[in-house]
C-alpha atoms as a PDB file:
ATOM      1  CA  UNK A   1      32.842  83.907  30.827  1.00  0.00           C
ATOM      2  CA  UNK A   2      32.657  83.762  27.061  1.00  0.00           C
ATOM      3  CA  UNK A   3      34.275  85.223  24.257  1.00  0.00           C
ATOM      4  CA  UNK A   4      32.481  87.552  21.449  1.00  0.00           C
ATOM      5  CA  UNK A   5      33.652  88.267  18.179  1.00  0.00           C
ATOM      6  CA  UNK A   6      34.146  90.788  16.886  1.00  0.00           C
ATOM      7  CA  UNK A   7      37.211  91.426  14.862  1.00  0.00           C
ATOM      8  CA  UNK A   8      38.542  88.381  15.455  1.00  0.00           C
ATOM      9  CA  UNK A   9      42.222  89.854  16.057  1.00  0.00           C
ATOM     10  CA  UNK A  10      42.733  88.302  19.614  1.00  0.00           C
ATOM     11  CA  UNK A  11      41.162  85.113  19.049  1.00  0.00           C
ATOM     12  CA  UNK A  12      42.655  81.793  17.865  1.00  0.00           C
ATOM     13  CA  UNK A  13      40.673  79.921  15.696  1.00  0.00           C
ATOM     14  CA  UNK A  14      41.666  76.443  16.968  1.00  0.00           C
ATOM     15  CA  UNK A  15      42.456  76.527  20.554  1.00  0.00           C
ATOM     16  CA  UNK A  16      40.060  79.376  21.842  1.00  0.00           C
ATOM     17  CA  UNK A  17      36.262  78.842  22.689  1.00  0.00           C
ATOM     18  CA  UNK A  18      34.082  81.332  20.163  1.00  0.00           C
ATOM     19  CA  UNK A  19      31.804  79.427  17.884  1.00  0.00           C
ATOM     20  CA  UNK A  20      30.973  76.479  19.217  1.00  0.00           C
ATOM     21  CA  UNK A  21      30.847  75.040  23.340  1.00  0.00           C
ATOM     22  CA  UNK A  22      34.398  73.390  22.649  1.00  0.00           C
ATOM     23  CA  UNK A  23      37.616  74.645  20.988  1.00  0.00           C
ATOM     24  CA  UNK A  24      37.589  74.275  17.213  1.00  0.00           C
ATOM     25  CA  UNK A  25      40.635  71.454  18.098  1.00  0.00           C
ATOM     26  CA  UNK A  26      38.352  69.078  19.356  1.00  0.00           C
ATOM     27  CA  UNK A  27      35.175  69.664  16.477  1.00  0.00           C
ATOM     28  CA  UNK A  28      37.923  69.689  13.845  1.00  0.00           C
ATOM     29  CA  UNK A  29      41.024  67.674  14.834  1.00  0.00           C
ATOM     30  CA  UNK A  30      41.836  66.260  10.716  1.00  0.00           C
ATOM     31  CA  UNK A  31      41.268  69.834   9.680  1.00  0.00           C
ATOM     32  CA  UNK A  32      43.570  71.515  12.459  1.00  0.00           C
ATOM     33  CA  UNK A  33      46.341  69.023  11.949  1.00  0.00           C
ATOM     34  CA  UNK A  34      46.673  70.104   8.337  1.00  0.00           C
ATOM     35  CA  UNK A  35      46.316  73.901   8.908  1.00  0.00           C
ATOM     36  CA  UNK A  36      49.351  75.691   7.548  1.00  0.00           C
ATOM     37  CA  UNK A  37      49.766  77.762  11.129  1.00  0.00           C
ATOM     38  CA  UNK A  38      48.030  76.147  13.924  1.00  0.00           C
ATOM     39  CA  UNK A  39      47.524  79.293  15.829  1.00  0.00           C
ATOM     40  CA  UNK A  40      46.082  81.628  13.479  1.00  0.00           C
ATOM     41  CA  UNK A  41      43.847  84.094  15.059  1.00  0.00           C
ATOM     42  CA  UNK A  42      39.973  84.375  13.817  1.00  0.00           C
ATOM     43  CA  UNK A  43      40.960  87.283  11.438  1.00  0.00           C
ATOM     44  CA  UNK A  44      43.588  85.684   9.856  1.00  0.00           C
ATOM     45  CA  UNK A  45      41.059  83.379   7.738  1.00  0.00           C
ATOM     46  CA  UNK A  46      38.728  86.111   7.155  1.00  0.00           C
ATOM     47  CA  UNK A  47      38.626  88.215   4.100  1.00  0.00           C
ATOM     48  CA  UNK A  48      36.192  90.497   2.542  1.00  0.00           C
ATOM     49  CA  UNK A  49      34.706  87.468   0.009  1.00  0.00           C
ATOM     50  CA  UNK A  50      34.766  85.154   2.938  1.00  0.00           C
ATOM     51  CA  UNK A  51      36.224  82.761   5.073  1.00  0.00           C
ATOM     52  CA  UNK A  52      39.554  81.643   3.562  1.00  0.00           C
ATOM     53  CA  UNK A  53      41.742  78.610   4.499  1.00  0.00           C
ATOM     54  CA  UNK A  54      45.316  77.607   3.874  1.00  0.00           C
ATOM     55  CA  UNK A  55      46.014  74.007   4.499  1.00  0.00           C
ATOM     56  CA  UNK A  56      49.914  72.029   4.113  1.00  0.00           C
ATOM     57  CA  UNK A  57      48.664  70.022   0.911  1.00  0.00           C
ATOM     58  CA  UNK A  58      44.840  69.671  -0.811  1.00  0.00           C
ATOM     59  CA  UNK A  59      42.206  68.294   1.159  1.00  0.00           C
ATOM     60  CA  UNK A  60      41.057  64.427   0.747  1.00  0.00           C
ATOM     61  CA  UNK A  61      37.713  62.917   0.642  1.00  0.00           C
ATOM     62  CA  UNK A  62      36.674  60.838   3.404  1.00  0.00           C
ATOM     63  CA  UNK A  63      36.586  62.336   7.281  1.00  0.00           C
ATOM     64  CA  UNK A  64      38.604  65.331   5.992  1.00  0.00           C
ATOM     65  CA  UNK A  65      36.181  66.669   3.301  1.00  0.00           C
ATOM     66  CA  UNK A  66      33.058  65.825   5.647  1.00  0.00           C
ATOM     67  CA  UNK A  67      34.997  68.077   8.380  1.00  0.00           C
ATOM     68  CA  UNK A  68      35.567  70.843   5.730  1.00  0.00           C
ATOM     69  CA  UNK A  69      32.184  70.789   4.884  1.00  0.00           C
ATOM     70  CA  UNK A  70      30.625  71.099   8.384  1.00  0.00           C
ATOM     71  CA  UNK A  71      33.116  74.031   9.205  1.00  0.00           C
ATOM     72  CA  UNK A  72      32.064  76.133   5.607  1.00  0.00           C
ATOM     73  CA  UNK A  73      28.425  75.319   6.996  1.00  0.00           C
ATOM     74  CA  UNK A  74      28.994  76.231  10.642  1.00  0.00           C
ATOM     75  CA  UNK A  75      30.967  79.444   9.502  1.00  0.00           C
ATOM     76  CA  UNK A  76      28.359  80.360   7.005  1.00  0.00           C
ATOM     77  CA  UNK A  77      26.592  83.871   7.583  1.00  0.00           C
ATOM     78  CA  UNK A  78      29.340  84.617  10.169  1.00  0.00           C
ATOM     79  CA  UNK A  79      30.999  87.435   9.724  1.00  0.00           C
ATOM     80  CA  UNK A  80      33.420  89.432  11.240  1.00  0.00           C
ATOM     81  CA  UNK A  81      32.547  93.114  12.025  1.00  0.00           C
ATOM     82  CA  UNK A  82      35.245  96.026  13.199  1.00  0.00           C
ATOM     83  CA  UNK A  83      34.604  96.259  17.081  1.00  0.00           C
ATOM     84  CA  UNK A  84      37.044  94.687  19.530  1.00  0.00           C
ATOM     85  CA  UNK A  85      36.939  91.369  20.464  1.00  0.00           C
ATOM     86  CA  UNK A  86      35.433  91.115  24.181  1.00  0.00           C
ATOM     87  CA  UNK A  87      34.693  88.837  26.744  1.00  0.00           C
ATOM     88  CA  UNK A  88      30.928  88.761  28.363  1.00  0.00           C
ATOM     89  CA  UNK A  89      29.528  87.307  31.596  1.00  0.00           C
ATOM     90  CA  UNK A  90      27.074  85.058  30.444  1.00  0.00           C
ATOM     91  CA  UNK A  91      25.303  84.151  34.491  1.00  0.00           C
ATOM     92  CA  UNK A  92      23.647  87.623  33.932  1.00  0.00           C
ATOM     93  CA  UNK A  93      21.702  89.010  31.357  1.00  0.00           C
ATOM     94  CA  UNK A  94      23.897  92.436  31.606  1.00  0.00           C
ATOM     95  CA  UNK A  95      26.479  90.500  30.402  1.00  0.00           C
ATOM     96  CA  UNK A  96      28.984  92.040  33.223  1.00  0.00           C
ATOM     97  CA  UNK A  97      30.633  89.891  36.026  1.00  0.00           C
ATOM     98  CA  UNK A  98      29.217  90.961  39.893  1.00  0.00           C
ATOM     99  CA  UNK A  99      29.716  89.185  42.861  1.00  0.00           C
ATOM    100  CA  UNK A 100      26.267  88.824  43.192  1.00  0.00           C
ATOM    101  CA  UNK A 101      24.854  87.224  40.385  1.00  0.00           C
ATOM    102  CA  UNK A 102      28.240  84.635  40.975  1.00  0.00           C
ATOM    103  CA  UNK A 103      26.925  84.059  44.228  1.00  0.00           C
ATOM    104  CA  UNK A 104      23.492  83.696  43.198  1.00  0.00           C
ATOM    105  CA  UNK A 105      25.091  81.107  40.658  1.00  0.00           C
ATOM    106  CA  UNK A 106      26.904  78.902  42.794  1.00  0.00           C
ATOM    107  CA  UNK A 107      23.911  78.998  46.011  1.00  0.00           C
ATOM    108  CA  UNK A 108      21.614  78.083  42.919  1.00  0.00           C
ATOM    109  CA  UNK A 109      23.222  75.247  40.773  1.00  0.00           C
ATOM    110  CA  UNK A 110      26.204  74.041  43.009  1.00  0.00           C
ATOM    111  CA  UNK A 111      25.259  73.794  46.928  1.00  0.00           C
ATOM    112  CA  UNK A 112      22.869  71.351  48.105  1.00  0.00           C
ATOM    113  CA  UNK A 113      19.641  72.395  50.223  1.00  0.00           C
ATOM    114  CA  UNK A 114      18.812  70.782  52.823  1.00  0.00           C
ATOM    115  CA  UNK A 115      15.408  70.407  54.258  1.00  0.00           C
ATOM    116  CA  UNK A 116      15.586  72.430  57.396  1.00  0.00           C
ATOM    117  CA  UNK A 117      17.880  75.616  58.044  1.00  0.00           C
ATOM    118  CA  UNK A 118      21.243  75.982  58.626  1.00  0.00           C
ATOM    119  CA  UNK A 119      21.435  76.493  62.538  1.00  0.00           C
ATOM    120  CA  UNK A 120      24.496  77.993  64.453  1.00  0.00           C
ATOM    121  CA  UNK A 121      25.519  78.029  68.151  1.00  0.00           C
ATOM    122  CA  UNK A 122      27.665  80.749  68.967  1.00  0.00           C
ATOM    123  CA  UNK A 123      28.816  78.893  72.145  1.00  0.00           C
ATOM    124  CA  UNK A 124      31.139  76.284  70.517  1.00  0.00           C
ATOM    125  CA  UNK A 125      34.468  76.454  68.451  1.00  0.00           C
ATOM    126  CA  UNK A 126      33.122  77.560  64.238  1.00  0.00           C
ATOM    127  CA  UNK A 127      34.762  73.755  63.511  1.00  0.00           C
ATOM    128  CA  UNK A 128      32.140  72.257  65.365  1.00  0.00           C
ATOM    129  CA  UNK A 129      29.288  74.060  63.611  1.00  0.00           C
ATOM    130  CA  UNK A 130      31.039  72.842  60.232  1.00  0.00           C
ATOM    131  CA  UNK A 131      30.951  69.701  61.136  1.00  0.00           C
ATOM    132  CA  UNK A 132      27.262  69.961  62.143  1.00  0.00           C
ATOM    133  CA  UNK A 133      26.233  71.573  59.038  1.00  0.00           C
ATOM    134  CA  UNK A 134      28.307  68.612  57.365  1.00  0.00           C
ATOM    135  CA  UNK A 135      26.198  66.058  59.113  1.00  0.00           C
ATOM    136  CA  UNK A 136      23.033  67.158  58.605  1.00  0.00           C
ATOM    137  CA  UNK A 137      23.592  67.779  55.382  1.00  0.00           C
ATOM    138  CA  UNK A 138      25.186  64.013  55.051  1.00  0.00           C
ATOM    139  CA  UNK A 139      28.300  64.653  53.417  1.00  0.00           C
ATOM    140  CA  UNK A 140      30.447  63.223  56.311  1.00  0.00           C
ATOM    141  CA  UNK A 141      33.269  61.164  54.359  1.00  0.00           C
ATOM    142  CA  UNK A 142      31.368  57.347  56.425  1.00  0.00           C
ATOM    143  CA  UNK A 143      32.242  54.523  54.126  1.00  0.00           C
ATOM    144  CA  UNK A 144      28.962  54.266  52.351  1.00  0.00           C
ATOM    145  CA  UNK A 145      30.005  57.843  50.809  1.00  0.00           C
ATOM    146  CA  UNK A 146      33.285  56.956  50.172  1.00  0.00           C
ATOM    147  CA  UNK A 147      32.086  54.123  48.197  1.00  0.00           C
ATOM    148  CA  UNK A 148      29.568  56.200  45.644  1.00  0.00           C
ATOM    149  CA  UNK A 149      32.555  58.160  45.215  1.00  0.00           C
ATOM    150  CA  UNK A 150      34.826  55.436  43.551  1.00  0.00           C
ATOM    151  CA  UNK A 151      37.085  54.720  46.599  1.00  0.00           C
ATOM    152  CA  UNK A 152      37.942  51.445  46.712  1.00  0.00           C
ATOM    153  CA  UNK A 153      37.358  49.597  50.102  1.00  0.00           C
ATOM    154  CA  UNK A 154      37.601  46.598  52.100  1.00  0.00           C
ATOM    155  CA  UNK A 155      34.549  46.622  53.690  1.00  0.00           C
ATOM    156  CA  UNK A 156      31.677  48.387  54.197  1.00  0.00           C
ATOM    157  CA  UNK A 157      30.859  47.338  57.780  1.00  0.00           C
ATOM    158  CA  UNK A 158      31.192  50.198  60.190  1.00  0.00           C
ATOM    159  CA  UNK A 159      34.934  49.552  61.664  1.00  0.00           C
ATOM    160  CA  UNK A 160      33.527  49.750  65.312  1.00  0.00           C
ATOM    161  CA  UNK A 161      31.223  47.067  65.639  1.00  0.00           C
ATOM    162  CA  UNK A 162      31.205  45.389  62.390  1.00  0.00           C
ATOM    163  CA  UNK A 163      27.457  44.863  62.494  1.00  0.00           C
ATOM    164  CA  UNK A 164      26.204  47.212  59.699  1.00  0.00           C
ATOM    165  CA  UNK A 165      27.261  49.230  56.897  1.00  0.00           C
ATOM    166  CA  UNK A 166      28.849  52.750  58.038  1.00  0.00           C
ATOM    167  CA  UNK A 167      26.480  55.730  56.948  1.00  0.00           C
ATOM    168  CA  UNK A 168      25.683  58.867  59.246  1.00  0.00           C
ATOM    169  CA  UNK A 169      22.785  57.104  60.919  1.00  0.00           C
ATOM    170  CA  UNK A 170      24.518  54.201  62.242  1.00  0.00           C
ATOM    171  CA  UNK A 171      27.869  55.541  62.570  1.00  0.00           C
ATOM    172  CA  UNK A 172      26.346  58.608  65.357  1.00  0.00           C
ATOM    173  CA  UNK A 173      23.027  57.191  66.328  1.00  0.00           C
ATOM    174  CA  UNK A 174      22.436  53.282  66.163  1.00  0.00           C
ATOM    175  CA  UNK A 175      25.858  51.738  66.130  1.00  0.00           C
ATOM    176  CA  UNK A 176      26.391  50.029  69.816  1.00  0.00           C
ATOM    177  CA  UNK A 177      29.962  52.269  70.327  1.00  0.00           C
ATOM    178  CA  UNK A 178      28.275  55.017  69.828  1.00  0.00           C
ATOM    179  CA  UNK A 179      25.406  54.320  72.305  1.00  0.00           C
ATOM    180  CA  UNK A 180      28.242  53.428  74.620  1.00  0.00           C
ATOM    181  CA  UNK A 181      30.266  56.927  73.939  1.00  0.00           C
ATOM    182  CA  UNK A 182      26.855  58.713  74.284  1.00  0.00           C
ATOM    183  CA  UNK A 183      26.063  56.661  77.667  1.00  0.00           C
ATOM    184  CA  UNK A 184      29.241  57.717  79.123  1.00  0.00           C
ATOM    185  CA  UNK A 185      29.619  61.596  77.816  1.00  0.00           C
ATOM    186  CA  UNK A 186      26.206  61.625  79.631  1.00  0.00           C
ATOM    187  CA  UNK A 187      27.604  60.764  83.015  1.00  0.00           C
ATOM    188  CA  UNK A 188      30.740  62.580  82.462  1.00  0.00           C
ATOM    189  CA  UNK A 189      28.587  65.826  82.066  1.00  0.00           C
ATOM    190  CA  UNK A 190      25.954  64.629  84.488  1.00  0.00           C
ATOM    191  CA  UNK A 191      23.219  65.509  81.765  1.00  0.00           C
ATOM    192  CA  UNK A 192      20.429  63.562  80.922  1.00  0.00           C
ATOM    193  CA  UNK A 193      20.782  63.525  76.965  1.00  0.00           C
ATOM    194  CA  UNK A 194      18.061  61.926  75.220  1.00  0.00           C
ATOM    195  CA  UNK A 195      18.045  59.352  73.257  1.00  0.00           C
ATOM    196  CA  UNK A 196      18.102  59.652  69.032  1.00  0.00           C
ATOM    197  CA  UNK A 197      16.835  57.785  66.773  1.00  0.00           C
ATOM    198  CA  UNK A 198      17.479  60.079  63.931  1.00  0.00           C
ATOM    199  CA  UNK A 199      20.141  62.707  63.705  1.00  0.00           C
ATOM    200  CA  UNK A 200      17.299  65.380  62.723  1.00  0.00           C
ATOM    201  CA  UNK A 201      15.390  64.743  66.135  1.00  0.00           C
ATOM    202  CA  UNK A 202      15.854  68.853  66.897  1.00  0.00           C
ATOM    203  CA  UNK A 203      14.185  68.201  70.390  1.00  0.00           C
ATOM    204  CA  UNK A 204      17.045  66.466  71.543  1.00  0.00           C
ATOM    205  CA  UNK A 205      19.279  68.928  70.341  1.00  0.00           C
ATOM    206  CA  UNK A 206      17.331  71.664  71.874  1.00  0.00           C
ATOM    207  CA  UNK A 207      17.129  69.746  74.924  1.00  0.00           C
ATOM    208  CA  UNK A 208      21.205  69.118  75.131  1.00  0.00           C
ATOM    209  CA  UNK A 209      21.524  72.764  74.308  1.00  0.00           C
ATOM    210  CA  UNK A 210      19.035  74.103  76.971  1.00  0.00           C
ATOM    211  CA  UNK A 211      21.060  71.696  79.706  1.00  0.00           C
ATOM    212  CA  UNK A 212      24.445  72.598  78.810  1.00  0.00           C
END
């Protein structure tokens, strides 16, 4: 969401985002600690000859003036008109919020893809097909992801068999535990599960799928 102006009679001039990608606070800290009311609305420094200021004592040369002078030159040419203020959604070219064109947003710029398609098996608890999707899509919290995330570790080595560093791959498919736990869920279901070498191998899931 962003702000348009229009009046300028519901939006402060310092803390509120409206002329630039940041609040005027940040752009113009020297300037806002010597305005005269720190939360003056837009309109409040407009007049009909112009954009008008009123500071606690005269403004000094040096980071001040430069400040002053970058404002007068961002604010030049902008004036305000007599429509309302209003707020527009910016994802769409309408300029009105949907549910869509969020959802569109967020598929778009914020999930990952993976290379194959999200697959779901209506046979087992909606947990386990989370934590599916999370493994194929590697984003199972294994040390080696923990690391690139700034946690601070011991170790890397996989806690089980302290052989090799704990990603997806080894901790499900080539550490010797796991082989073991695999081995033994195999006679426990009398199944003969195939062996992975890669987590994506969709033959052996097929295969474990068809059997059980």
């Amino acid at each position: 969401m962003a702000r348009v102006t229009g009046n300028g009679a519901t939006i402060r001039f310092w803390h509120d985002v409206w002329c630039l990608d940041v609040p005027m606070i940040v752009q113009f800290g020297r300037l806002f600690a010597l305005a005269s009311n720190q939360n003056s609305l837009v309109s409040d420094y407009w007049s009909p000859t112009g954009w008008v200021f009123s500071w606690r004592r005269d403004i000094k040369g040096g980071v001040e003036q430069d400040q002053l002078t970058t404002l007068m030159s961002l604010l030049d040419g902008y004036h305000l008109g007599m429509e309302l203020d209003k707020w527009v959604w910016n994802i769409d070219n309408s300029g009105c919020f949907s549910v869509k064109s969020n959802r569109n947003w967020i598929n778009d710029s914020r999930l990952s893809s993976g290379s194959m398609p999200t697959r779901r098996n209506c046979s087992v608890p909606i947990k386990i097909n989370v934590f599916i999707w999370h493994l194929m899509m590697d984003r199972l919290p294994v040390r080696s992801k923990l690391v690139e995330r700034g946690v601070d570790l011991d170790s890397l080595l996989c806690p089980l068999c302290h052989d090799a560093t704990e990603d997806v791959l080894h901790l499900f498919i080539q550490c010797t535990i796991a082989n073991q736990i695999w081995r033994r869920v195999s006679l426990w279901l009398d199944l003969d599960i195939p062996v992975f070498f890669l987590y994506e191998t969709h033959d052996g899931l097929d295969q474990c799928e068809a059997e059980c």
